[in-house]
Every structure is written in C-alpha cells, then in structure tokens.
C-alpha atoms as a PDB file:
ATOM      1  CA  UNK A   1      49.306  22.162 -32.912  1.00  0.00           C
ATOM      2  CA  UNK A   2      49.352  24.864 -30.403  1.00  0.00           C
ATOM      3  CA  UNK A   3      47.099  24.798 -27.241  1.00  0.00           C
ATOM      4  CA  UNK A   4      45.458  27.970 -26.536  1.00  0.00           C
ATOM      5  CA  UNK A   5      44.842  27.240 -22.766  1.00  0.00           C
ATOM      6  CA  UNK A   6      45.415  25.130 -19.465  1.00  0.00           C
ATOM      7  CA  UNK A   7      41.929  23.082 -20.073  1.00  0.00           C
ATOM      8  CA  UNK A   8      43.511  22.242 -23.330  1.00  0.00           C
ATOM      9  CA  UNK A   9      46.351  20.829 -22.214  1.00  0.00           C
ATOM     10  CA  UNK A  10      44.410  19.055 -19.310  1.00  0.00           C
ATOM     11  CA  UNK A  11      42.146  17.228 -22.055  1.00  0.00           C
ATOM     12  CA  UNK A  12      45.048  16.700 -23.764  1.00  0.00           C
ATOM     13  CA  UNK A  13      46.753  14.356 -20.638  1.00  0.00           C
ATOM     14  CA  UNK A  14      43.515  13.185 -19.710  1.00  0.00           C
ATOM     15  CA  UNK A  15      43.033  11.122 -23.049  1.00  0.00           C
ATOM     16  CA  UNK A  16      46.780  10.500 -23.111  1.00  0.00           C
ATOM     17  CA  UNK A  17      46.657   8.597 -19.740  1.00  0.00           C
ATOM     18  CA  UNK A  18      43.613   6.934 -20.832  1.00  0.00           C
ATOM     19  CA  UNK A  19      45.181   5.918 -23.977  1.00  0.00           C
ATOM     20  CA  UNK A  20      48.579   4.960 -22.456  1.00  0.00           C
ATOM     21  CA  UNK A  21      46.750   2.829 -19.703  1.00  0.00           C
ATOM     22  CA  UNK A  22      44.402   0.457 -22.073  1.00  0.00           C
ATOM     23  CA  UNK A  23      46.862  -0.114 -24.780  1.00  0.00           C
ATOM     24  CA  UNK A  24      50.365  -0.486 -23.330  1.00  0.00           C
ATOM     25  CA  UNK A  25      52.283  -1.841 -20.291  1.00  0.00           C
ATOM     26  CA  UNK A  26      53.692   1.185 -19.403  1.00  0.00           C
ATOM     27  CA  UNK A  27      53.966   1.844 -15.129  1.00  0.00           C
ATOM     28  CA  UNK A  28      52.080   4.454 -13.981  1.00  0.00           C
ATOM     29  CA  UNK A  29      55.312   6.199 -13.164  1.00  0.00           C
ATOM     30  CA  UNK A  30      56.503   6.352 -16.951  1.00  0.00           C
ATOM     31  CA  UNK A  31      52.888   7.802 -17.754  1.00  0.00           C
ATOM     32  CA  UNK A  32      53.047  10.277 -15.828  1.00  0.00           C
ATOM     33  CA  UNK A  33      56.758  10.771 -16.756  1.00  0.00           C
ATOM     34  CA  UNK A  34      55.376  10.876 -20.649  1.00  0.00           C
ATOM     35  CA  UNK A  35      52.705  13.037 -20.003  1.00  0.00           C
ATOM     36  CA  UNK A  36      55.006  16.037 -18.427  1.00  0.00           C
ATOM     37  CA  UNK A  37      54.557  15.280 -14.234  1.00  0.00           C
ATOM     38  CA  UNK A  38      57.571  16.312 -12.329  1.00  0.00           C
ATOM     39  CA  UNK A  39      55.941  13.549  -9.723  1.00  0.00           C
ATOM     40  CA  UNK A  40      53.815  10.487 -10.451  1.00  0.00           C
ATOM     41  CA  UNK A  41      51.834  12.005  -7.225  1.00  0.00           C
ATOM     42  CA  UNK A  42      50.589  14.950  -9.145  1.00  0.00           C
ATOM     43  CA  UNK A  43      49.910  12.522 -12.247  1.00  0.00           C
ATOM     44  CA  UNK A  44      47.924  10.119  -9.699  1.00  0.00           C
ATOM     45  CA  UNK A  45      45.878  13.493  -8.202  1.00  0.00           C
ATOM     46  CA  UNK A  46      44.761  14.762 -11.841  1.00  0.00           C
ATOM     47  CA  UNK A  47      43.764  11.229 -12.817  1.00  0.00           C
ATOM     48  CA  UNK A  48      41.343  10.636  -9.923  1.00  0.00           C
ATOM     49  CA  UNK A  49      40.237  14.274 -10.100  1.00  0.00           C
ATOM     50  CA  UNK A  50      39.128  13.371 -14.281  1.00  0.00           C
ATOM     51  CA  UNK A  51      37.708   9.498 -13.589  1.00  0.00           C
ATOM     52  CA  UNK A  52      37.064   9.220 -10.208  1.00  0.00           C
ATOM     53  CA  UNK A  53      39.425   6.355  -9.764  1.00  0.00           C
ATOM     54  CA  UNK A  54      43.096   5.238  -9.721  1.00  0.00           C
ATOM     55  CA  UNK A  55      45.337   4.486 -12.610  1.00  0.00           C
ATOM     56  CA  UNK A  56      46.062   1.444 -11.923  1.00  0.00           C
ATOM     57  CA  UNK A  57      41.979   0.506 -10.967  1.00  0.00           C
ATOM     58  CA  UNK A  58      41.650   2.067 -14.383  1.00  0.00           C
ATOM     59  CA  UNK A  59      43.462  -0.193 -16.197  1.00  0.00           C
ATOM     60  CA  UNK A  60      42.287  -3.513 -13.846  1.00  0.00           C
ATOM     61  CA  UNK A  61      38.727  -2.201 -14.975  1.00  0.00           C
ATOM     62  CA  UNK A  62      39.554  -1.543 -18.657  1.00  0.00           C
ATOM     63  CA  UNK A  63      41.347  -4.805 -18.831  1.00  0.00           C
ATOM     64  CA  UNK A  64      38.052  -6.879 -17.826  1.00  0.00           C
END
C-alpha cells in the first residue's frame, strides 16, 4: 500500500499509537520508535495534538 499524502501517513500513526497503546506493553519510547519518530518528543507532540491527551493518560484511561 502506498500513501498518497502526509494526512495519510498521519492517520496512519495515529491508529498505530492507539493500537500499540491498548493492546501491548510497549514504552512510549518504543512506539514512537515503531511508528518512525527520530524523538519520542515529536511522537508525544503529534499524540496530544490527535487526542488531546498524553500517551501514557491514554493508556491509564483505556486500561479502566
């Protein structure tokens, strides 16, 4: 599958992350490692930019 643009790609980490955060114990670090980030910082950015929260408040909240 080829992605024909940025937004693409950007839905494509979004529901990666989400994925990654309720169904394994990977850090937040190896996400954003997984999902192409040079830094977990930029990883941490985009997250709270698509949910409005942290990754790791994500997962507390998913895990309830």
């Amino acid at each position: 599958m080829r992605l024909k643009n940025n937004q693409g790609l950007k839905t494509l980490r979004r529901d990666l992350a989400l994925h990654y955060l309720e169904t394994t114990t990977h850090s937040t670090a190896e996400i954003s490692y997984l999902l192409g980030y040079a830094e977990p910082n930029s990883f941490f950015r985009a997250f709270a930019e698509w949910t409005g929260s942290s990754p790791d408040r994500y997962r507390r909240s998913a895990a309830a």
